[in-house]
Structure formats: structure tokens, C-alpha cells
Protein backbone atom coordinates (compact mmCIF):
# COMPACT_ATOMS: atom_id res chain seq x y z
CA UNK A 1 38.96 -102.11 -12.68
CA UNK A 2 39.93 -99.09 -10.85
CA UNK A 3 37.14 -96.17 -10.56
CA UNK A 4 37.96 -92.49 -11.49
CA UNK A 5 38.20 -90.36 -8.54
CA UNK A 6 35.29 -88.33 -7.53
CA UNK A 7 35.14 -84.70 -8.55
CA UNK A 8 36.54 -82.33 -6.10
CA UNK A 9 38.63 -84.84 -4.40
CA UNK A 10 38.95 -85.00 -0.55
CA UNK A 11 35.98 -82.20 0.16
CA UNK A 12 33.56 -84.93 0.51
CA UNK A 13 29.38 -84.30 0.01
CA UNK A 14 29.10 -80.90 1.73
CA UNK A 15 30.19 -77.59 0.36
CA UNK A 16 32.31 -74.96 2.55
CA UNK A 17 29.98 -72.02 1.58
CA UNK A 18 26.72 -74.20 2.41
CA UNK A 19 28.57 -75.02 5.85
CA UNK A 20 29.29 -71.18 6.87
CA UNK A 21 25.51 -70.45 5.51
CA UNK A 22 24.40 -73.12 7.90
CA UNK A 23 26.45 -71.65 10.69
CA UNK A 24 24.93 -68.19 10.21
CA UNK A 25 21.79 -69.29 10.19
CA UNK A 26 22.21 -71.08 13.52
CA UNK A 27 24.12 -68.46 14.86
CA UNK A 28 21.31 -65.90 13.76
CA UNK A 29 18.56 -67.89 15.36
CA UNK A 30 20.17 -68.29 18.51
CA UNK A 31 20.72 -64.53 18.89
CA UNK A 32 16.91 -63.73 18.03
CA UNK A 33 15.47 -66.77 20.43
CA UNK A 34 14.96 -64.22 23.21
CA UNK A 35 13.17 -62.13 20.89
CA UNK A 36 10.96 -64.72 19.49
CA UNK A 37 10.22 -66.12 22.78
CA UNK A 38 9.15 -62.88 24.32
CA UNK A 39 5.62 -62.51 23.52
CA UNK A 40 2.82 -63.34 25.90
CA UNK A 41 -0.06 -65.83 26.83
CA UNK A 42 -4.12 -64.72 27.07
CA UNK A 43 -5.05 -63.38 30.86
CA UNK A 44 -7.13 -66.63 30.82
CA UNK A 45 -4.55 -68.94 30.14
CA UNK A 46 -1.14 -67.26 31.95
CA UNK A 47 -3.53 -67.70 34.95
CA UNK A 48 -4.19 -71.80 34.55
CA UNK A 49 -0.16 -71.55 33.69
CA UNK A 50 0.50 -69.72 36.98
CA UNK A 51 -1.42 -72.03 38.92
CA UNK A 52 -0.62 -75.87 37.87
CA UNK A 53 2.21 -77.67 39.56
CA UNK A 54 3.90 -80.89 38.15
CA UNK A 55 4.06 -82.31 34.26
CA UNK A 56 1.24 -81.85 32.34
CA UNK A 57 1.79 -81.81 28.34
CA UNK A 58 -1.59 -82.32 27.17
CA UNK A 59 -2.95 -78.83 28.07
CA UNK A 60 0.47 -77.48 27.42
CA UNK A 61 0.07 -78.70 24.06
CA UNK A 62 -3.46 -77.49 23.85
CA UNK A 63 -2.30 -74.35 24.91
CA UNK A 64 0.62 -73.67 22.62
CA UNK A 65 -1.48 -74.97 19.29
CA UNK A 66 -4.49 -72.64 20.43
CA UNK A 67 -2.05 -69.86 20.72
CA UNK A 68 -0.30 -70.88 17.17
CA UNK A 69 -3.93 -71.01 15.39
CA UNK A 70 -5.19 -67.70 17.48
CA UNK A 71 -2.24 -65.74 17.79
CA UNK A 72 -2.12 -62.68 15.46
CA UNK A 73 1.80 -62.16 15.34
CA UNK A 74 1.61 -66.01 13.63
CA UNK A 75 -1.35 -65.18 11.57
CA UNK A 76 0.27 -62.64 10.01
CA UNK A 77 3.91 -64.67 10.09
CA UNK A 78 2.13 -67.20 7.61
CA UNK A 79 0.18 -64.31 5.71
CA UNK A 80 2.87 -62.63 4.51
């Protein structure tokens, strides 16, 4: 028994407009990832950055939740 065709034919499971909204919103975030990534450290902790040499992700993760939880531009990101 042959199956009815699906509706909209050929266009498959994602929409055009959805596809050009997800392109914009790439697009937009790459433009503003210079702006985002522009803010700074605490005096304490640009100088343990400044002085460390080699791989260390523990206090670099440390360091980037502590600034997450402390920082006031992400405080206020999640407030609003």
C-alpha cells in the first residue's frame, strides 16, 4: 500500500525562514564576540593569569565560574 506524500513535498523537516533566522543569529553573535569578550579579570587574578606558563584548566575553570558568579555585568545579565 502506497503512503501519501508528506506535506510540503521536497522541503524536508526544516523551514527556509527558521534557516535565515538561524543564520542571523549566528551571524549576529559573531559580530558582537569582540564585544562580549572585552571585559576584564580582578587585579588579583589577571596577575596569577599573567604569570602561569603551560595548561592548567582547573584554576582556569575556577577562575572563569568565580568571575560568572561574581561578576556584576552577569549578575545583572540574569537579573533582568
Amino acid at each position: 500500500m502506497k503512503q501519501p506524500p508528506l506535506r510540503g513535498g521536497d522541503r524536508g523537516f526544516i523551514s527556509r525562514p527558521l534557516v535565515l533566522q538561524f543564520i542571523l543569529v549566528m551571524l549576529s553573535l559573531f559580530a558582537l564576540a569582540s564585544t562580549a569578550a572585552a571585559h576584564a579579570v580582578a587585579e588579583g587574578d589577571k596577575g596569577y593569569i599573567q604569570e602561569i606558563t603551560g595548561v592548567h584548566l582547573l584554576p582556569f575553570i575556577y577562575l572563569g565560574a568565580k568571575h560568572m558568579v561574581t561578576g556584576y555585568d552577569h549578575l545583572l545579565f540574569c537579573s533582568a
